[in-house]
Structures are given as structure tokens and as C-alpha cells.
Protein backbone atom coordinates (compact mmCIF):
# COMPACT_ATOMS: atom_id res chain seq x y z
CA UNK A 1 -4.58 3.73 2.28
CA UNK A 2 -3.97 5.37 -0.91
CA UNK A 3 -6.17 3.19 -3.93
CA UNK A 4 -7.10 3.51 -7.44
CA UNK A 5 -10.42 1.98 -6.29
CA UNK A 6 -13.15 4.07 -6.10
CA UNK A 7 -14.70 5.88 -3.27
CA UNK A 8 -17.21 2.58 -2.75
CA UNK A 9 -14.36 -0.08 -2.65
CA UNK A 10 -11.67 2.06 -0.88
CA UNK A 11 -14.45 2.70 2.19
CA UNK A 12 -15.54 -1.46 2.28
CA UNK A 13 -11.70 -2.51 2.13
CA UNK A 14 -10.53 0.21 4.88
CA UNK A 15 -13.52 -0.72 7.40
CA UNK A 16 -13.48 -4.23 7.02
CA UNK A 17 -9.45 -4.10 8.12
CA UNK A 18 -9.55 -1.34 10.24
CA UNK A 19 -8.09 1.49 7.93
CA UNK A 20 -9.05 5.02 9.32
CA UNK A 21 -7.83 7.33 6.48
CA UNK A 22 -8.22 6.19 2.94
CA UNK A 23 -8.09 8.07 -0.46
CA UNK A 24 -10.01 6.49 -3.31
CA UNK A 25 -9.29 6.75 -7.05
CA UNK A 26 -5.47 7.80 -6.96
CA UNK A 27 -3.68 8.18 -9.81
CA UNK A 28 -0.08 6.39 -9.60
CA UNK A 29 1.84 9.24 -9.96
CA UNK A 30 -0.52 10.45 -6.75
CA UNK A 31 0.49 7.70 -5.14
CA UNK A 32 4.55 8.13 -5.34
CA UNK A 33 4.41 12.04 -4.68
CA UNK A 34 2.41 11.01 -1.95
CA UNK A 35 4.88 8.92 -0.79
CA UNK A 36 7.85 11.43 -1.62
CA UNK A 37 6.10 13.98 0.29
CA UNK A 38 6.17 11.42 3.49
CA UNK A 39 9.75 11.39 2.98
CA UNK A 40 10.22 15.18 2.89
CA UNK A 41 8.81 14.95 6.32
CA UNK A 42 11.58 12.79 7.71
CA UNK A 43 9.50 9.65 7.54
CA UNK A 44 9.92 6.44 7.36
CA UNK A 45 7.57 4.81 4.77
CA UNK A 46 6.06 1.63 3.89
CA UNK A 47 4.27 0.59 0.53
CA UNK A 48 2.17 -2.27 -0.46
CA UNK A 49 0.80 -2.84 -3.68
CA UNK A 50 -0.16 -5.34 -6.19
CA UNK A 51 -0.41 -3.99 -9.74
CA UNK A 52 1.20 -1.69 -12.40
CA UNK A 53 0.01 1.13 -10.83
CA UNK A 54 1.88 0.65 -7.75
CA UNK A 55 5.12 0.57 -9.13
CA UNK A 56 6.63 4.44 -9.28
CA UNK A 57 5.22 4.52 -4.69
CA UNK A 58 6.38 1.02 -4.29
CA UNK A 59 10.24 2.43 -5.77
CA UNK A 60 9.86 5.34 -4.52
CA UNK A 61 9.09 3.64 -0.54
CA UNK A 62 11.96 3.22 2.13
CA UNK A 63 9.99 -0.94 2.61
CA UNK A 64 7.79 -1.54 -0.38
CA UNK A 65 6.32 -5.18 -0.29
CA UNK A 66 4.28 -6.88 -3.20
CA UNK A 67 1.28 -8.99 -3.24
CA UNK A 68 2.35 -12.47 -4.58
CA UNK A 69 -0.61 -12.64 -6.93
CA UNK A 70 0.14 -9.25 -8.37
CA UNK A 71 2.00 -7.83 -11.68
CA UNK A 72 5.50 -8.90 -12.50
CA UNK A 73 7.15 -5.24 -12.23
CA UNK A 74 5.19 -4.60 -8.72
CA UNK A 75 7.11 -7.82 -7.76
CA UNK A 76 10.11 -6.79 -9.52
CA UNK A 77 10.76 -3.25 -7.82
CA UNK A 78 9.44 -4.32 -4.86
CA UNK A 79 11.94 -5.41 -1.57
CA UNK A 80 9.85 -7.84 -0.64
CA UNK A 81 6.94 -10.16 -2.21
CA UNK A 82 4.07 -11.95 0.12
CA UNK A 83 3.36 -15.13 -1.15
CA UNK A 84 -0.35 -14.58 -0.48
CA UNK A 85 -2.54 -11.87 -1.33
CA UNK A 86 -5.10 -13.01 0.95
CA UNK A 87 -3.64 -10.42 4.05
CA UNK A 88 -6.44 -12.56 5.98
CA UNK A 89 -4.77 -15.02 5.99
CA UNK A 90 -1.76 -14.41 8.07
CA UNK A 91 -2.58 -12.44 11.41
CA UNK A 92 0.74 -10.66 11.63
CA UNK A 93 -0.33 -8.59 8.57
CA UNK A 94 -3.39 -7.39 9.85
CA UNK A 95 -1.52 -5.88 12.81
CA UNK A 96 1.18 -4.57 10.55
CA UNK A 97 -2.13 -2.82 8.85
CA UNK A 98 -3.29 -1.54 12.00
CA UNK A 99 -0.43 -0.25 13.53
CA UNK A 100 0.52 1.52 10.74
CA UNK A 101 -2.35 3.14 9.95
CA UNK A 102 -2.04 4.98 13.35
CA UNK A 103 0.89 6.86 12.45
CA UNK A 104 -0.09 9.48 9.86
């Protein structure tokens, strides 16, 4: 999980859904080299994100999906939109979450 949070957030978020590796206060340009640099690897990646800030990875990401209660552009740029921002809510996601977070 790559957030602009800082370290205190990032580490409540990650443990209460099962997130292993996390990096806290990332800049949004971080974020979309990061995810650029996946690429370079010959991997597939996935984005999620919800604000401004999250636009340049969420382009930049072979699947990027939006939060439904987040910025306009992150919707806009995104390939897909959840309705709900509460990930709690659906059970799927949480599995998407942690099976994903296994392969890094």
C-alpha cells in the first residue's frame, strides 16, 4: 500500500485489512514511478485510489479502480469506479486486498 497518510494512519489501515507492506507519506509522483517501475518488471499492476493525488499511478496502472466517494479526475482516469468506499462492505474486496498484497 503506497499512501500519502502518514506513518500512524498507513500502519492502522494496513493491519486492520491485512496489508503486510505499506509506505506512508508518498508523494504522487512516488506513487506513479512506483507503479512504472512495477511495469519495468514485467508486471501486471493494479491501482486504487480516491483523491487527486492518485491520479498520475491510477493512469499510469494496467487496472486502476476509483473509490466512488472520491475526486472527479480519480474517477475520471480511472477504468473502473466502486460505488462504495466503504471496502468493508463488500467481502470480495477484502480478498482482492489480500491476495494482492501477497504478490510483491
Amino acid at each position: 500500500m503506497l499512501t500519502g497518510d502518514n506513518e500512524m494512519t498507513a500502519k492502522a489501515v494496513s493491519e486492520k485489512v491485512g496489508i503486510k507492506h505499506y509506505k506512508a507519506e508518498v508523494l504522487p509522483e512516488h506513487k506513479a514511478a512506483f507503479v512504472k517501475q512495477l511495469q519495468q518488471q514485467g508486471k501486471v499492476v493494479a491501482m486504487v485510489g480516491d483523491g487527486i493525488n492518485d491520479s498520475t499511478a491510477l493512469a499510469q496502472a494496467d487496472v486502476s479502480i476509483a473509490m466512488g466517494k472520491g475526486s472527479d479526475i480519480a474517477m475520471d482516469v480511472a477504468k473502473m469506479t466502486i460505488i462504495s468506499s466503504d471496502l468493508t462492505k463488500n467481502p470480495r474486496s477484502n480478498s482482492f486486498i489480500k491476495i494482492n498484497s501477497s504478490h510483491h
